[in-house]
N, C-alpha and C. Protein backbone atom coordinates (compact mmCIF):
# COMPACT_ATOMS: atom_id res chain seq x y z
N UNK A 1 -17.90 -3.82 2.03
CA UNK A 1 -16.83 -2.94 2.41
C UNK A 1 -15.52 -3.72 2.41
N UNK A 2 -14.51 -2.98 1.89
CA UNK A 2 -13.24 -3.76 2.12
C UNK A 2 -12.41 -2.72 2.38
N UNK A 3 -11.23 -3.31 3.49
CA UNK A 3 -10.35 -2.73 4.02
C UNK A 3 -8.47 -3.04 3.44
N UNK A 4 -7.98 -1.74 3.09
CA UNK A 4 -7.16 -2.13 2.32
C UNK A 4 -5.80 -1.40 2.88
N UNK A 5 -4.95 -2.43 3.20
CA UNK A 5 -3.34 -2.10 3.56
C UNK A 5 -2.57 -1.55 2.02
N UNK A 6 -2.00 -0.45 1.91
CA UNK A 6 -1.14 0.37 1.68
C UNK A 6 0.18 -0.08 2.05
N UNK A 7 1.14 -0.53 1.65
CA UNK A 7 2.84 -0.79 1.98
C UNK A 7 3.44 0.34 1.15
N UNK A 8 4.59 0.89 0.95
CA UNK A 8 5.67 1.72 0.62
C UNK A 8 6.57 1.02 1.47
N UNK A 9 7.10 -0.19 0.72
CA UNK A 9 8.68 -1.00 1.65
C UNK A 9 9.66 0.52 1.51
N UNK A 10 10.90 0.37 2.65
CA UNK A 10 11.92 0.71 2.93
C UNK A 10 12.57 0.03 3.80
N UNK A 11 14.03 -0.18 3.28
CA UNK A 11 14.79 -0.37 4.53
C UNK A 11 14.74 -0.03 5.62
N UNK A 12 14.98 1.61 5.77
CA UNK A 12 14.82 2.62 6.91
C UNK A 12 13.66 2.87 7.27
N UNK A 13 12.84 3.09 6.11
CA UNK A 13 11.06 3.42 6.60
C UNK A 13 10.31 3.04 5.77
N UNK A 14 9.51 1.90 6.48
CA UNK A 14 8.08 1.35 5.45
C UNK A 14 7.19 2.29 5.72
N UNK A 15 6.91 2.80 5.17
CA UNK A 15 5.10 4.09 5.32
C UNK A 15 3.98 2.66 4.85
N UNK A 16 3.23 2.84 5.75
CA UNK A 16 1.69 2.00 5.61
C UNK A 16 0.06 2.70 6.09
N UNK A 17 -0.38 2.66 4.84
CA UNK A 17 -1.93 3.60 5.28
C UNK A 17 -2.86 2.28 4.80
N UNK A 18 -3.41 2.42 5.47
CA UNK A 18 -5.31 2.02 5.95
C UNK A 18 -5.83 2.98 5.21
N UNK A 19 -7.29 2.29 4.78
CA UNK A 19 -8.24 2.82 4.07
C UNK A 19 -9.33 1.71 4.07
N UNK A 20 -10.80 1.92 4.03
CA UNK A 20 -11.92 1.53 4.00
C UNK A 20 -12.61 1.92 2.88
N UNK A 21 -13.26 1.18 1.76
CA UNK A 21 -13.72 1.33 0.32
C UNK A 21 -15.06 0.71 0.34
N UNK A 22 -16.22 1.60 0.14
CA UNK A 22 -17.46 1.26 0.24
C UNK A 22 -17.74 1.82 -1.41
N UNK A 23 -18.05 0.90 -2.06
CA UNK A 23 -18.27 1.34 -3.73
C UNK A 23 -17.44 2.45 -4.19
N UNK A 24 -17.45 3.74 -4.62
CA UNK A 24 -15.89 4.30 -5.04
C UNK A 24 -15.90 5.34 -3.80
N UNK A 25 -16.50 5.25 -2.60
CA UNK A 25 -16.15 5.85 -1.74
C UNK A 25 -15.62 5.62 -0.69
N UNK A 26 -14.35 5.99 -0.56
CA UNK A 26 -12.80 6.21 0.26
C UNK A 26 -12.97 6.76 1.75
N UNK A 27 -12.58 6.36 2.69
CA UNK A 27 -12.52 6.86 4.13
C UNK A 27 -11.09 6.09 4.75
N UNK A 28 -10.46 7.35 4.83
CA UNK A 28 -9.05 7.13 5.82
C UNK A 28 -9.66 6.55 7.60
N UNK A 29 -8.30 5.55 7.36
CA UNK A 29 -8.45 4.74 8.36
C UNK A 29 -7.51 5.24 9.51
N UNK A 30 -6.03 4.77 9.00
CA UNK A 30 -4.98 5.25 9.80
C UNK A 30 -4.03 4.98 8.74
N UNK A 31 -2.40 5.56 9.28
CA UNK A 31 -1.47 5.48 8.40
C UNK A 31 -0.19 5.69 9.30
N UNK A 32 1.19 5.52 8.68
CA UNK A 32 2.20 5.68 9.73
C UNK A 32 3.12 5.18 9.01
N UNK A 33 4.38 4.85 9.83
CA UNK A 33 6.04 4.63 9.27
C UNK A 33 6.19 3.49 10.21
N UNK A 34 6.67 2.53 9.81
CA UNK A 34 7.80 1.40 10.37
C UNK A 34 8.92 2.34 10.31
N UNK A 35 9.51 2.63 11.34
CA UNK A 35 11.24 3.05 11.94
C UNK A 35 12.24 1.88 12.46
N UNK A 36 13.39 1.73 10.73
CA UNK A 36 14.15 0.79 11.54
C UNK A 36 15.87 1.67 11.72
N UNK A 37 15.12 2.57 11.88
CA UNK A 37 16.78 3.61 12.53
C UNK A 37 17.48 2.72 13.40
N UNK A 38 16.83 2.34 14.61
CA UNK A 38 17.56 1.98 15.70
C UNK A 38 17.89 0.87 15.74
N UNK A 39 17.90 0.13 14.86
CA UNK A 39 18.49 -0.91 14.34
C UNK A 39 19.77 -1.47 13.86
N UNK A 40 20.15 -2.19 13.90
CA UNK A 40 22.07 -1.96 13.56
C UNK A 40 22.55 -2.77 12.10
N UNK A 41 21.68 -3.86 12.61
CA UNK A 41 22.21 -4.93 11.26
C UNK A 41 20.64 -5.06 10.24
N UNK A 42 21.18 -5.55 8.76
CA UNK A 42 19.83 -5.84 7.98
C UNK A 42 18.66 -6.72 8.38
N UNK A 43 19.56 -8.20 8.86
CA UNK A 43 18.50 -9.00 9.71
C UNK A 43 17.53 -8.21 10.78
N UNK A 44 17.80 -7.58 11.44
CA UNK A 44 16.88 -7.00 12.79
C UNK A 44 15.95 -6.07 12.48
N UNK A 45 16.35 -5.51 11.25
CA UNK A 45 15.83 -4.48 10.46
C UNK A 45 14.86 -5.22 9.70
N UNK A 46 14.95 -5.90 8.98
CA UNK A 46 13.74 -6.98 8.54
C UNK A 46 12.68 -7.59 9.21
N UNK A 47 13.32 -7.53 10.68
CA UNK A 47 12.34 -8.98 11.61
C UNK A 47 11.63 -7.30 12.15
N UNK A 48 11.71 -6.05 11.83
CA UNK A 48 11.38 -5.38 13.51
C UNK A 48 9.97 -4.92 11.62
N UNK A 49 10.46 -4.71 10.54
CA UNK A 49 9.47 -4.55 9.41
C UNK A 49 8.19 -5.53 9.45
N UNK A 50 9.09 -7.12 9.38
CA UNK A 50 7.97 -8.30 9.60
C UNK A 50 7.17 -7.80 10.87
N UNK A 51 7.53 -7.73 11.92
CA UNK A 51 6.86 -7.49 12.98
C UNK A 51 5.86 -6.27 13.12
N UNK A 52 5.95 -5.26 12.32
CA UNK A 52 5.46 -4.22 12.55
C UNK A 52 4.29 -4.04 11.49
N UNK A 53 4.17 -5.06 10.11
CA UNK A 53 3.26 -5.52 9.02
C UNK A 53 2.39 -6.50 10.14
N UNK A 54 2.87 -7.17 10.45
CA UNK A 54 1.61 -7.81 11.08
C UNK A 54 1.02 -7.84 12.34
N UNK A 55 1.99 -6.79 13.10
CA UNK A 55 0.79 -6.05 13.82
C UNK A 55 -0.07 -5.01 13.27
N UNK A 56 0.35 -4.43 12.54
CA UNK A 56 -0.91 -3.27 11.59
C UNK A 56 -2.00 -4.25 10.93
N UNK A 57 -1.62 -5.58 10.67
CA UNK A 57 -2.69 -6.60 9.93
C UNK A 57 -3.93 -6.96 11.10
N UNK A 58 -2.78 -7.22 12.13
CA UNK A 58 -3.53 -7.98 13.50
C UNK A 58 -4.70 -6.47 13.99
N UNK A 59 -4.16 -5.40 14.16
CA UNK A 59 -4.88 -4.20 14.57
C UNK A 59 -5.71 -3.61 13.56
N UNK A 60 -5.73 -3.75 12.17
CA UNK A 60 -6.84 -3.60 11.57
C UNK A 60 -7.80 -4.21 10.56
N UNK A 61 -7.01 -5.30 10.48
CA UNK A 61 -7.57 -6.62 10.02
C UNK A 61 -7.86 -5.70 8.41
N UNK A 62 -7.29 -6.36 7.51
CA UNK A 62 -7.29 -5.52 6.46
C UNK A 62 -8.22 -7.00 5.68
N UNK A 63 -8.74 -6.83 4.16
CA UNK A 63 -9.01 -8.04 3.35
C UNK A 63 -8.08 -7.96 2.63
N UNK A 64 -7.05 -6.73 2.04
CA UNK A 64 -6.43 -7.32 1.29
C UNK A 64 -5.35 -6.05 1.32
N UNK A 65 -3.57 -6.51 0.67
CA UNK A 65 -3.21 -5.66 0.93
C UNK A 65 -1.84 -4.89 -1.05
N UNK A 66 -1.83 -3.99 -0.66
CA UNK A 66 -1.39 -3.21 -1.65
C UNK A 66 0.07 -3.12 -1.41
N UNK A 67 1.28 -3.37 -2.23
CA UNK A 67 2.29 -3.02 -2.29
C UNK A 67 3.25 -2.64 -3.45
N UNK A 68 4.37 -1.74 -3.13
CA UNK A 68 4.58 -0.70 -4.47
C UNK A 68 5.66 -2.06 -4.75
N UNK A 69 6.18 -2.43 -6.15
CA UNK A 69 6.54 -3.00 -6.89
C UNK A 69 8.54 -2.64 -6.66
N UNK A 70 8.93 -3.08 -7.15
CA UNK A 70 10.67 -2.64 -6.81
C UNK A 70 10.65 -2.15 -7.96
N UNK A 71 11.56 -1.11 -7.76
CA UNK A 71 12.06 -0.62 -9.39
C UNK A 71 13.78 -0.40 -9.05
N UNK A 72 14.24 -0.21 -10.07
CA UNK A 72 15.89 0.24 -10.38
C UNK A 72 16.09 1.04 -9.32
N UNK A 73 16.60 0.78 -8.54
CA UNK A 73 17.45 1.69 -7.45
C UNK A 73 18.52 2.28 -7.77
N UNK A 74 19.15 3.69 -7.53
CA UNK A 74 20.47 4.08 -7.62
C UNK A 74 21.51 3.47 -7.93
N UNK A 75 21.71 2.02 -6.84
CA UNK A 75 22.77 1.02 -6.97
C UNK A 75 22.39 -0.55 -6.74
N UNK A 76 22.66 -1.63 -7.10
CA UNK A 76 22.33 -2.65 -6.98
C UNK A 76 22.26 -3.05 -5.32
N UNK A 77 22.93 -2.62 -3.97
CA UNK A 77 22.91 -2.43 -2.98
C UNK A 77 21.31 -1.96 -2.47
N UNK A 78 21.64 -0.44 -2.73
CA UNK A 78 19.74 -0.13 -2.96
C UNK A 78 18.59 -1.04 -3.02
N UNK A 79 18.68 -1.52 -4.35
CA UNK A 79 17.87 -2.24 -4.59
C UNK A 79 17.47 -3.89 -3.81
N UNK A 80 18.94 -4.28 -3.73
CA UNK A 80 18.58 -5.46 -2.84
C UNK A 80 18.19 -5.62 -1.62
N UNK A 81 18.35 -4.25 -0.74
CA UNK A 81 17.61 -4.01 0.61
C UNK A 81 16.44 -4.03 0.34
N UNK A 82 15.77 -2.86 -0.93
CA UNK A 82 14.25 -2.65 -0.76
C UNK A 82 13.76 -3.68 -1.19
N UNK A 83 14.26 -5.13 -1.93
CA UNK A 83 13.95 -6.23 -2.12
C UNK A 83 12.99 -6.88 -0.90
N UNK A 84 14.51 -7.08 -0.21
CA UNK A 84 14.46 -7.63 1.39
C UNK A 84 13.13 -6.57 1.97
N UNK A 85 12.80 -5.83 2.11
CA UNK A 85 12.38 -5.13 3.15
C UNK A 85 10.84 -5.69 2.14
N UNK A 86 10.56 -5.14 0.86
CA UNK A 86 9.35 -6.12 0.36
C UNK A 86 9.08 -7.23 0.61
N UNK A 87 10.05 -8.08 0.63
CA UNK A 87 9.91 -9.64 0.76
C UNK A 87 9.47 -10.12 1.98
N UNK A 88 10.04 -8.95 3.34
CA UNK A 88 9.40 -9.70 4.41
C UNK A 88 8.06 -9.37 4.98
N UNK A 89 7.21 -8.07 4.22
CA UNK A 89 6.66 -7.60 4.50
C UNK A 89 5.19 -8.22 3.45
N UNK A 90 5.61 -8.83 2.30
CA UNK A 90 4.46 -9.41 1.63
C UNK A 90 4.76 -10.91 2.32
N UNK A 91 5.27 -11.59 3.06
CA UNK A 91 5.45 -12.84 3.86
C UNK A 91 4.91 -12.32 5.15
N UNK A 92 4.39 -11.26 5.33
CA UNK A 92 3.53 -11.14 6.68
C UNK A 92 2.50 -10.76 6.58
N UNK A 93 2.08 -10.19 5.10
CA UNK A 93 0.58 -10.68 4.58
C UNK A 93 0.43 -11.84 4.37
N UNK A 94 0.80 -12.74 3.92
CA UNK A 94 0.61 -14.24 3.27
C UNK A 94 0.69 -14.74 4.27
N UNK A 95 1.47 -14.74 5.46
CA UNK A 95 1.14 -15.35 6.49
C UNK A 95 -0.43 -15.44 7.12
N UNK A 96 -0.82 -14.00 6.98
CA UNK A 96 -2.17 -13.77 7.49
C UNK A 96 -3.09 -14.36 6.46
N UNK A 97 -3.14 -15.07 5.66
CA UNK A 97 -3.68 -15.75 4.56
C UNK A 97 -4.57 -14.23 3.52
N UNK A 98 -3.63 -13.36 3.59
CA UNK A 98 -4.22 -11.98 2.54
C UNK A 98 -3.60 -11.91 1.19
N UNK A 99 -4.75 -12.15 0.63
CA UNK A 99 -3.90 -11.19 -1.13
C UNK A 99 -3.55 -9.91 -1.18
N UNK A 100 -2.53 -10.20 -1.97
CA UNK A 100 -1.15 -9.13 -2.07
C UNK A 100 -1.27 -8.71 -3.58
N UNK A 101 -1.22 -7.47 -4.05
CA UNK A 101 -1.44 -6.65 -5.33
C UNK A 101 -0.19 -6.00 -5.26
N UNK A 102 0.43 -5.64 -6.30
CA UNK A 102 1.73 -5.26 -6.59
C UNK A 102 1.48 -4.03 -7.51
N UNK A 103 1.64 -3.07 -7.40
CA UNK A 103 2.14 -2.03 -8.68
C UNK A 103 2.88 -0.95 -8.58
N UNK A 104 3.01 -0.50 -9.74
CA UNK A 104 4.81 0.21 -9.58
C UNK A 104 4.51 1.51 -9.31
N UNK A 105 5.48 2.30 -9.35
CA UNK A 105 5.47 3.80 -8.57
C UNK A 105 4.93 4.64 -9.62
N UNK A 106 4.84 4.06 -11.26
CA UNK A 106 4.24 5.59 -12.26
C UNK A 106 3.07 4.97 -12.16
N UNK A 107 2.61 3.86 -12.15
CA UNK A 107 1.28 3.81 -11.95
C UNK A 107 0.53 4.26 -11.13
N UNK A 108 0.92 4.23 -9.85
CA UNK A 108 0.84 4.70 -8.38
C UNK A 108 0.52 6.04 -8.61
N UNK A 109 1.46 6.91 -8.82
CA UNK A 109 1.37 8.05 -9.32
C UNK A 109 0.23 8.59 -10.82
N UNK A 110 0.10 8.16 -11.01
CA UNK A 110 -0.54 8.17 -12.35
C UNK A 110 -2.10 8.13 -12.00
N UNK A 111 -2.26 7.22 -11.11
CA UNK A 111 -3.60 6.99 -10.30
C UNK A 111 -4.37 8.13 -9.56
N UNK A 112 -3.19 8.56 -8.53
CA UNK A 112 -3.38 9.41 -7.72
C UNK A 112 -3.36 10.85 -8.45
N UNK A 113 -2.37 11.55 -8.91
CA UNK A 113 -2.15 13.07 -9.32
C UNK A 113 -2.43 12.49 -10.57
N UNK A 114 -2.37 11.63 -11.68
CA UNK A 114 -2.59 12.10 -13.02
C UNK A 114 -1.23 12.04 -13.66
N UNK A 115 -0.38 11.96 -13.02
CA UNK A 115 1.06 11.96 -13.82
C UNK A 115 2.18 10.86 -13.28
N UNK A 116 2.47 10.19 -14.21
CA UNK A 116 3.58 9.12 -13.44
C UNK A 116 4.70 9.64 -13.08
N UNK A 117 4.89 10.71 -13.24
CA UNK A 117 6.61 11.13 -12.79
C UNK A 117 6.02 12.42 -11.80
N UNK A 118 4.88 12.37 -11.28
CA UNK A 118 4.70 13.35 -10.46
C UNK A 118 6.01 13.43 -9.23
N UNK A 119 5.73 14.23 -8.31
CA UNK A 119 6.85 14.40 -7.17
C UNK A 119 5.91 14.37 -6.30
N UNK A 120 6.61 13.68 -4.92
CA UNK A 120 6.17 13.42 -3.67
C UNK A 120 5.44 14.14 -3.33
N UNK A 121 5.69 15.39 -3.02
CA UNK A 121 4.82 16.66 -2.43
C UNK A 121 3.52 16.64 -3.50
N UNK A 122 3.73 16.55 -4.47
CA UNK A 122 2.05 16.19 -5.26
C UNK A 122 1.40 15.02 -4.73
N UNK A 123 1.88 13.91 -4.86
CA UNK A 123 1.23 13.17 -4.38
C UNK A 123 0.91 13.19 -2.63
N UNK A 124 1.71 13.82 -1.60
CA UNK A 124 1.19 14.22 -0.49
C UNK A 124 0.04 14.98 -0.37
N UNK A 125 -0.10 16.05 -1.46
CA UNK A 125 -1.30 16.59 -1.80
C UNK A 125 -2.41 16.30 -1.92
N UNK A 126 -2.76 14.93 -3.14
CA UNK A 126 -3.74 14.63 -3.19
C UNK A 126 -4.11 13.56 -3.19
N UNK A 127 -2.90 13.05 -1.75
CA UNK A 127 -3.89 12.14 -0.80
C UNK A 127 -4.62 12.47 0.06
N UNK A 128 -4.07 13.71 0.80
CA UNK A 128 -4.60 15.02 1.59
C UNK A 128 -5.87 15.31 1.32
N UNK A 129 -6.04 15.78 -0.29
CA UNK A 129 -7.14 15.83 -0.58
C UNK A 129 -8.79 14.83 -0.63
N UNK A 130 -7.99 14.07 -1.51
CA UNK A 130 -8.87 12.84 -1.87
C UNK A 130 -9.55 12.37 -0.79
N UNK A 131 -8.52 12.25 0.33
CA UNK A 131 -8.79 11.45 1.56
C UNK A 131 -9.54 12.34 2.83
N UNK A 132 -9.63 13.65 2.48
CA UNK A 132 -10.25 14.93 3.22
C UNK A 132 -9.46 15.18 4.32
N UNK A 133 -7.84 14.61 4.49
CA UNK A 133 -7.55 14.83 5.90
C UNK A 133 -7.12 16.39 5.94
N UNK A 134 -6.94 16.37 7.13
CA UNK A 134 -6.68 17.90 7.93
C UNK A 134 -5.24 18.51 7.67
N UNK A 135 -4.42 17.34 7.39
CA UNK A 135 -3.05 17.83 6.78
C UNK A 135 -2.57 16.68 6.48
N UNK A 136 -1.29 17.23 5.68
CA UNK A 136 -0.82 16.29 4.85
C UNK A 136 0.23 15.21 5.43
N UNK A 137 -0.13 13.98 5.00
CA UNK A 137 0.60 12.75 5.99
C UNK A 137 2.36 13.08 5.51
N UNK A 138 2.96 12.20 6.50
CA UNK A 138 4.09 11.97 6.26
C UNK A 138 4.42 11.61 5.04
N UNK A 139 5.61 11.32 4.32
CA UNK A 139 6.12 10.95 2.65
C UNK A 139 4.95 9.74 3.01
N UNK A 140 6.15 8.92 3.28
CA UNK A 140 6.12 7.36 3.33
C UNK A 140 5.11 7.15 3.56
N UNK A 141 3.97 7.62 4.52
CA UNK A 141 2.87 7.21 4.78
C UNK A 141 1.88 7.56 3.58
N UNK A 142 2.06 8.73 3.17
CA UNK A 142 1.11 9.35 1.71
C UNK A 142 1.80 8.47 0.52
N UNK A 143 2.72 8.24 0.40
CA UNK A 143 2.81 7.25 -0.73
C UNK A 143 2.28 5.69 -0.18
N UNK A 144 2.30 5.08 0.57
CA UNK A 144 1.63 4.16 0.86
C UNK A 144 -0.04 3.94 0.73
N UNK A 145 -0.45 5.00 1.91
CA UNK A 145 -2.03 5.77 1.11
C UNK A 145 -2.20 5.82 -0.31
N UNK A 146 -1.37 5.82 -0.88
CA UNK A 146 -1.50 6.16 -2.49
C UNK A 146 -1.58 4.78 -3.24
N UNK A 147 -1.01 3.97 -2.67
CA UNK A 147 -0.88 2.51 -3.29
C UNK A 147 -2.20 1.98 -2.75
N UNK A 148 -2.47 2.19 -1.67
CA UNK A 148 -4.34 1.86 -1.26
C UNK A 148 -4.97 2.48 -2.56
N UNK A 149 -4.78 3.57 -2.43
CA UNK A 149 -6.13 4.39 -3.52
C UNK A 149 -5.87 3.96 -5.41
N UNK A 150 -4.92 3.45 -5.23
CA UNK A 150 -4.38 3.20 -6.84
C UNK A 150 -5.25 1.88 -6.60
N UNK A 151 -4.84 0.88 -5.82
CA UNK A 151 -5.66 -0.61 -5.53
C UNK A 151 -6.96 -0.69 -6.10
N UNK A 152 -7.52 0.00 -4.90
CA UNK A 152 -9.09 0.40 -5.09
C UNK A 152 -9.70 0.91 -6.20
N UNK A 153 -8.97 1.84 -7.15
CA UNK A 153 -9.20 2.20 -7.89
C UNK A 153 -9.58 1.29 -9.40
N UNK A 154 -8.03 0.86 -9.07
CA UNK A 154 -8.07 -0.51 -10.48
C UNK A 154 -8.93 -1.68 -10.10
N UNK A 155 -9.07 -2.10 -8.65
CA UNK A 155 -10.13 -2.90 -8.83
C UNK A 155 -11.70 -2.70 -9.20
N UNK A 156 -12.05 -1.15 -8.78
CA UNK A 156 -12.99 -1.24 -9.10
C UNK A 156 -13.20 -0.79 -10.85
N UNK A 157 -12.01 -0.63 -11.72
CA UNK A 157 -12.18 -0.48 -12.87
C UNK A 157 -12.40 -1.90 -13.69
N UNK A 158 -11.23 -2.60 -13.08
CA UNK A 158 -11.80 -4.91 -13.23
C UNK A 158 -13.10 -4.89 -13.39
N UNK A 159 -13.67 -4.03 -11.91
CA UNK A 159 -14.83 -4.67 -11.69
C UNK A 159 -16.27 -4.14 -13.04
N UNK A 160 -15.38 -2.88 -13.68
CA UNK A 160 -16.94 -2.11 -14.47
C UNK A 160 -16.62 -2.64 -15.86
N UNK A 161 -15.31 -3.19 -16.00
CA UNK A 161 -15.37 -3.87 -17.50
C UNK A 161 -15.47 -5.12 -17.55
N UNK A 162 -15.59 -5.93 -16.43
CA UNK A 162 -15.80 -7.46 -16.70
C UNK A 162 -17.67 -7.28 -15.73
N UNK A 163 -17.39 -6.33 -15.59
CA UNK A 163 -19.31 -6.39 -15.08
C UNK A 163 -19.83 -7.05 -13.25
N UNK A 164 -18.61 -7.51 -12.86
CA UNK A 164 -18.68 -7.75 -11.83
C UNK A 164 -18.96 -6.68 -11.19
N UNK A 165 -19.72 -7.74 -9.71
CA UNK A 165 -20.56 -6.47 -8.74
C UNK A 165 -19.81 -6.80 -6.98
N UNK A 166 -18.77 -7.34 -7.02
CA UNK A 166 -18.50 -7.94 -5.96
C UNK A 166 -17.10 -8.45 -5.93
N UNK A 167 -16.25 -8.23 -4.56
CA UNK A 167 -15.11 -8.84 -4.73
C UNK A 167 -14.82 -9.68 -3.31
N UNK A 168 -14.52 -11.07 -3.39
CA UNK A 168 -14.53 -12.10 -2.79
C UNK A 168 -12.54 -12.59 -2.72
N UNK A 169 -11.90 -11.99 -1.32
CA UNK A 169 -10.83 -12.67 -1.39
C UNK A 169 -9.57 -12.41 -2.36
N UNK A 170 -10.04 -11.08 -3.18
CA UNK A 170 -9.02 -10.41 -3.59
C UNK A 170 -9.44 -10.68 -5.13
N UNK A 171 -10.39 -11.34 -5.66
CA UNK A 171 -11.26 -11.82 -7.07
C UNK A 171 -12.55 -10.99 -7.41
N UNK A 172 -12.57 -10.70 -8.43
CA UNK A 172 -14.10 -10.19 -8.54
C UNK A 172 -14.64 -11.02 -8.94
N UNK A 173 -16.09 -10.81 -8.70
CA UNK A 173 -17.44 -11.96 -8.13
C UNK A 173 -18.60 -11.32 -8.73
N UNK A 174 -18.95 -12.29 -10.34
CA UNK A 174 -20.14 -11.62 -11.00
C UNK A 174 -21.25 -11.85 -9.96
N UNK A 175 -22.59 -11.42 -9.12
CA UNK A 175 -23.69 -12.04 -8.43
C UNK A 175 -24.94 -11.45 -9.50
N UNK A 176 -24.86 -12.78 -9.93
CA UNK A 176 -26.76 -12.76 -10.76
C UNK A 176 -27.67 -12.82 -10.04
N UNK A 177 -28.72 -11.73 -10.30
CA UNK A 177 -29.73 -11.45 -9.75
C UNK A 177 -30.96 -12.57 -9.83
């Protein structure tokens, strides 16, 4: 079984979902938003992100964790926050000595609904679905969920074309019988 952290960085709101992967079967763990509203400056806003990644690490002890990739932001401003807000948040996995997987938002999408330019509310959908919950998570948190289930997914596709039966530490692990 492996347990897998979900990130969606934001400045304002990191969404992070939990998930548990027993061969291609999926069970929601928990999920939620880092809120750095009340925050004033970028620094505090970073340390309250760091802080809030590794208490979700410390509280569910993940093996490994998933995060969405930066892409072109609106404005170069944009972009260099959601930099920052990635950067401190894969430095509080690595702190916890966890591998970190990176992929971008059409893949993400592409995984989940089938289409890389899907829209949010689709993909809120069928994480909803996939994941059997009772209703549909927050954005941030269902796109995060979504970067879990994209994870899981591609690893276990590694795992059916290189034949591996096992994954050790974020590697797949041929075990001869």
């Amino acid at each position: 079984m492996a347990t897998i952290l979900g990130i969606d960085p934001g400045s304002r709101v990191t969404g992070y979902g939990v998930i548990d992967s027993v061969g291609s079967h999926q069970r929601y763990i928990a999920s939620g938003c880092i809120r750095t509203n009340n925050q004033e400056t970028l620094p505090h806003k970073l340390e309250e992100i760091f802080s809030g990644v590794a208490e979700i690490i410390d509280e569910f002890c993940p093996n490994e964790v998933a995060i969405e990739k930066i892409f072109m932001a609106r404005s170069a401003e944009s972009a260099l926050k959601l930099g920052h807000a990635r950067g401190v948040a894969i430095v509080a996995a690595v702190n916890k000595d966890l591998p970190v997987f990176e992929y971008e938002a059409r893949k993400v999408k592409q995984a989940v609904v089938g289409s890389g330019s899907a829209k949010k509310a689709q993909v809120q959908h069928m994480v909803q679905t996939l994941l059997q919950l009772p209703g549909k998570p927050q954005t941030d948190a269902a796109d995060a969920l979504a970067i879990a289930i994209c994870h899981i997914n591609t690893q276990h596709s590694l795992a059916k074309m290189t034949g591996a039966n096992q994954f050790r530490r974020g590697r797949l692990v041929r075990v001869d019988s």
